[in-house]
Protein backbone atom coordinates (compact mmCIF):
# COMPACT_ATOMS: atom_id res chain seq x y z
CA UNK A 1 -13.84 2.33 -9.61
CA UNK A 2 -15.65 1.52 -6.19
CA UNK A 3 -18.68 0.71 -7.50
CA UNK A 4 -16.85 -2.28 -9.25
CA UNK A 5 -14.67 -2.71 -6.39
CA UNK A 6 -17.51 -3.48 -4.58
CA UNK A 7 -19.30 -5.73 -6.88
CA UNK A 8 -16.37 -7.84 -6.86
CA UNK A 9 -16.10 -7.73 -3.07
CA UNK A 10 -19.47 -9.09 -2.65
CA UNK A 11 -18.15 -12.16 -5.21
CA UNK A 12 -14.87 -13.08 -3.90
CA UNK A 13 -14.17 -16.13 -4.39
CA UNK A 14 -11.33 -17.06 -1.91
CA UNK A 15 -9.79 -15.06 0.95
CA UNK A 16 -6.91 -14.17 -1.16
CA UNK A 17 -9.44 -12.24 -4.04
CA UNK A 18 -11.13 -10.78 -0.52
CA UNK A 19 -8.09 -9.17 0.73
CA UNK A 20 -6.99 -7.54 -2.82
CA UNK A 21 -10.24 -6.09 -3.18
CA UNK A 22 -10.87 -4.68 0.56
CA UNK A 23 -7.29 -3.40 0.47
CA UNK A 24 -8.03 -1.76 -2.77
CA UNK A 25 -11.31 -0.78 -1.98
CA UNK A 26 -11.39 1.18 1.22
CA UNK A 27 -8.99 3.70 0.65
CA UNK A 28 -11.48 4.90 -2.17
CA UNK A 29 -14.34 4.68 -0.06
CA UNK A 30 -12.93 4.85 3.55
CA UNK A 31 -15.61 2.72 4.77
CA UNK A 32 -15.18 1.07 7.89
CA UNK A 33 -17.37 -1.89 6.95
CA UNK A 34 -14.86 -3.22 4.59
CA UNK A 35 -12.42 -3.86 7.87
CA UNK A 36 -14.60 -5.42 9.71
CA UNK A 37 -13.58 -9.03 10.14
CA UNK A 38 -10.66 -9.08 9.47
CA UNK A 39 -8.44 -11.91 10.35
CA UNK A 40 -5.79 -12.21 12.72
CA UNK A 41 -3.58 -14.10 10.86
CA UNK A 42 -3.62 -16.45 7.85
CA UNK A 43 -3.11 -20.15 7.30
CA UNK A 44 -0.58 -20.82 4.80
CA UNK A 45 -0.76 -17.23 2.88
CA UNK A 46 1.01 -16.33 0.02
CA UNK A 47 3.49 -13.43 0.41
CA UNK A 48 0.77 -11.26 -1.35
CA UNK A 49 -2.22 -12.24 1.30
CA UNK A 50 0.51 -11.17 4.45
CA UNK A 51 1.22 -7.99 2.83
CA UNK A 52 -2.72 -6.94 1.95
CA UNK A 53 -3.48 -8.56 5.52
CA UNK A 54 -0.68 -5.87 6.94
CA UNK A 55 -1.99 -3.13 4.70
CA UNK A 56 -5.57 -3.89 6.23
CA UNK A 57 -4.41 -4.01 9.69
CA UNK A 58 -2.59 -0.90 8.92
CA UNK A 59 -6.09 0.57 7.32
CA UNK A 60 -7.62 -0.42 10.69
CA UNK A 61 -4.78 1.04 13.10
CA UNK A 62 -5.41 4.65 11.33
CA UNK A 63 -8.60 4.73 12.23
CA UNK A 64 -8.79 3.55 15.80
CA UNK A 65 -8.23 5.35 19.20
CA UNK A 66 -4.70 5.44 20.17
CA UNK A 67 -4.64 2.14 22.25
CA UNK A 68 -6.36 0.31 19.72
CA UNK A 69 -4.17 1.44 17.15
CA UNK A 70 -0.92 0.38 18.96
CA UNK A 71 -2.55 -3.35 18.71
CA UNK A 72 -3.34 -3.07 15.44
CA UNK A 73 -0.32 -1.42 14.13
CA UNK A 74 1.89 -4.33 16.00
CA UNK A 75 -0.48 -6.94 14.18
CA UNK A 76 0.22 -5.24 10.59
CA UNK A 77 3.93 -5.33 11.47
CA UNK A 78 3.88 -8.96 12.42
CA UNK A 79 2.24 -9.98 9.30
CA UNK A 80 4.16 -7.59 7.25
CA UNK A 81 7.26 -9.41 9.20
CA UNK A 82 5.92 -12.90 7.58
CA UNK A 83 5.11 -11.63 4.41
CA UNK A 84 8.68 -10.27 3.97
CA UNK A 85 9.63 -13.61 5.32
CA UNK A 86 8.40 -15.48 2.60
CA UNK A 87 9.45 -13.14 -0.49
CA UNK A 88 11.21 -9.76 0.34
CA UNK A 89 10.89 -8.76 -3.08
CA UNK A 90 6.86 -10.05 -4.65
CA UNK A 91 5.52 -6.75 -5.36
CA UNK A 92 2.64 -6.47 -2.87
CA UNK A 93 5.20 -7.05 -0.30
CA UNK A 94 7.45 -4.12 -1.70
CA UNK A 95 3.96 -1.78 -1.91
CA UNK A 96 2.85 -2.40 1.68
CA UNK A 97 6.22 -2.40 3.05
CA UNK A 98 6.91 1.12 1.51
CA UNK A 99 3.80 2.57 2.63
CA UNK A 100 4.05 1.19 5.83
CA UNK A 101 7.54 3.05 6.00
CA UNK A 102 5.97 6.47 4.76
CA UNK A 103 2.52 6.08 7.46
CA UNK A 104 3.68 4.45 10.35
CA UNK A 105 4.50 6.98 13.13
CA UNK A 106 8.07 8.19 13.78
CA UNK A 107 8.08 6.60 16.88
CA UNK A 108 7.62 3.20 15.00
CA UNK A 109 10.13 3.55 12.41
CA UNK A 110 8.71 5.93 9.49
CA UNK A 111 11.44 6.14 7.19
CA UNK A 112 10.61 7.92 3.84
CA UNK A 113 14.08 7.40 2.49
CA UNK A 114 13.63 3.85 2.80
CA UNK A 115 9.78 3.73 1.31
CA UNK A 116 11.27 5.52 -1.62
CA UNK A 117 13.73 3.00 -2.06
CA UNK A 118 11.26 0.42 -1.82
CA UNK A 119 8.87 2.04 -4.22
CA UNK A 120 11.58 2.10 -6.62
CA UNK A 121 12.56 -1.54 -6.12
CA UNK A 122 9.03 -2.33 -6.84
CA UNK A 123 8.90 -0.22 -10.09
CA UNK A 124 12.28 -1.93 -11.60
CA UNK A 125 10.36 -5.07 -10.37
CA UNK A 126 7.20 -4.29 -12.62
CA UNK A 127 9.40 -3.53 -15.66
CA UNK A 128 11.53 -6.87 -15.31
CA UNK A 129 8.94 -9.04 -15.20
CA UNK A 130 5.18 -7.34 -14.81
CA UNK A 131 2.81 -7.79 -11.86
CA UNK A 132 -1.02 -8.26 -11.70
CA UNK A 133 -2.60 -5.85 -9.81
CA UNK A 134 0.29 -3.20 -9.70
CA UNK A 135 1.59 -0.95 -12.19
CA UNK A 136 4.10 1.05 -13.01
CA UNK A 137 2.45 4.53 -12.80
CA UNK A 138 1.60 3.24 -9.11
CA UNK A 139 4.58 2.44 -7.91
CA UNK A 140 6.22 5.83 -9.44
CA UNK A 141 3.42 7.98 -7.25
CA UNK A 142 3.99 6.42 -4.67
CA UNK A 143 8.00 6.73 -4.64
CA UNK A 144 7.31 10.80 -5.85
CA UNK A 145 5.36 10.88 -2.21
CA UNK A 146 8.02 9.36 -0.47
CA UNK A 147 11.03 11.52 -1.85
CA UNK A 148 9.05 14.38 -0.69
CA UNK A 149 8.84 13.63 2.42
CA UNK A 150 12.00 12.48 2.51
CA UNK A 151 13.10 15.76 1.64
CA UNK A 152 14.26 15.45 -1.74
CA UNK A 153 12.01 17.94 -2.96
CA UNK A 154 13.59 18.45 -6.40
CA UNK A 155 14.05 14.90 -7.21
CA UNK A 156 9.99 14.27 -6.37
CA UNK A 157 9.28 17.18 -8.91
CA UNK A 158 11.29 16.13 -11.32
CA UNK A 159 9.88 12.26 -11.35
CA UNK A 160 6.07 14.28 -10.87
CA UNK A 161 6.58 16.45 -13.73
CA UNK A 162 7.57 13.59 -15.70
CA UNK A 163 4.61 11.50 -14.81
CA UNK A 164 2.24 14.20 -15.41
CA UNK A 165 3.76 14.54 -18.85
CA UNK A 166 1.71 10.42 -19.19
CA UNK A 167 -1.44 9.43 -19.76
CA UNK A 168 -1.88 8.75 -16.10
CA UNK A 169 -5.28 7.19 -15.00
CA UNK A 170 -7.38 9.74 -13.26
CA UNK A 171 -6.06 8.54 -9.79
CA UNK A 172 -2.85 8.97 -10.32
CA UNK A 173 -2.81 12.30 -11.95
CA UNK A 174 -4.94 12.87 -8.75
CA UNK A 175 -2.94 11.77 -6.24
CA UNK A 176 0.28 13.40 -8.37
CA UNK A 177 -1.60 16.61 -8.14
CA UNK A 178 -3.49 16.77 -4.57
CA UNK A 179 -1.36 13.57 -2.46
CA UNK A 180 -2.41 12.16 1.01
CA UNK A 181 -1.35 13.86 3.64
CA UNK A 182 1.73 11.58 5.58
């Protein structure tokens, strides 16, 4: 919900509640307000914080003119770089890293394959031993939007029709039904 979203953006309480929310928050909203300061790096971040950080910077790089988005896109790799770094596996780490691999451009390594590995790493993550902020459902979109464009077109209907058969949150079914373009 955005309206939440942004309630709690206005209340964050430390920089690591500040980046979950605007990472969460713009992609529902797409406003370009909830980039806007964005650090350059972070002192003494969790793995979590480097991966939202890289996800932001990543946010930021889609939106900007071609020069400005190599710069940005290098900064959400470096960070992304640290975050893995610290914890290859915490799940925010294994969400940004996969979407990273299904956005970036080709030129810069897009690798669906590989995002749909890491989506699926993330989901047997999540059923070992739960996240906050992630869940399953999430992870399993996301891995249904990699195999497609990974070209494993029956394998990414099979997992959709199977999600679909949930209770998804309205998102999800959304984003099962009409995904982002990649």
């Amino acid at each position: 919900n955005a309206e939440k979203l942004r309630a709690l953006f206005d209340r964050a309480s430390s920089q690591s509640d500040s980046l979950l929310v605007r990472y969460r928050l713009y992609p529902l909203t797409e406003d370009e307000a909830v980039l806007d300061d964005l650090p350059s790096s972070l002192q003494n971040g969790t793995p979590r914080d480097y991966a939202l950080l890289s996800g932001l910077w990543a946010y930021r790089a889609g939106e900007a003119s071609f020069f400005s988005a190599v710069g940005y896109g290098r900064r959400s790799m470096n960070l992304l770089e640290e975050a893995k770094a610290k914890d290859p596996d915490a799940p925010f780490v294994l969400l940004v890293e996969g979407q990273s691999l299904l956005f970036r451009p080709a030129i810069a390594g897009k690798d669906p394959e590989a995002a749909a590995q890491r989506f699926a790493r993330l989901a047997n993550r999540i059923d070992e031993e739960g996240t906050a902020g992630i869940s399953r459902a999430e992870a399993q979109v996301w891995r249904c939007l990699a195999l497609e464009e990974a070209g494993r077109a029956s394998k990414a209907q099979a997992l959709r029709d199977r999600m679909l058969k949930q209770d998804l949150a309205p998102l999800y079914q959304q984003f099962l039904e009409s995904p982002p373009d990649v």
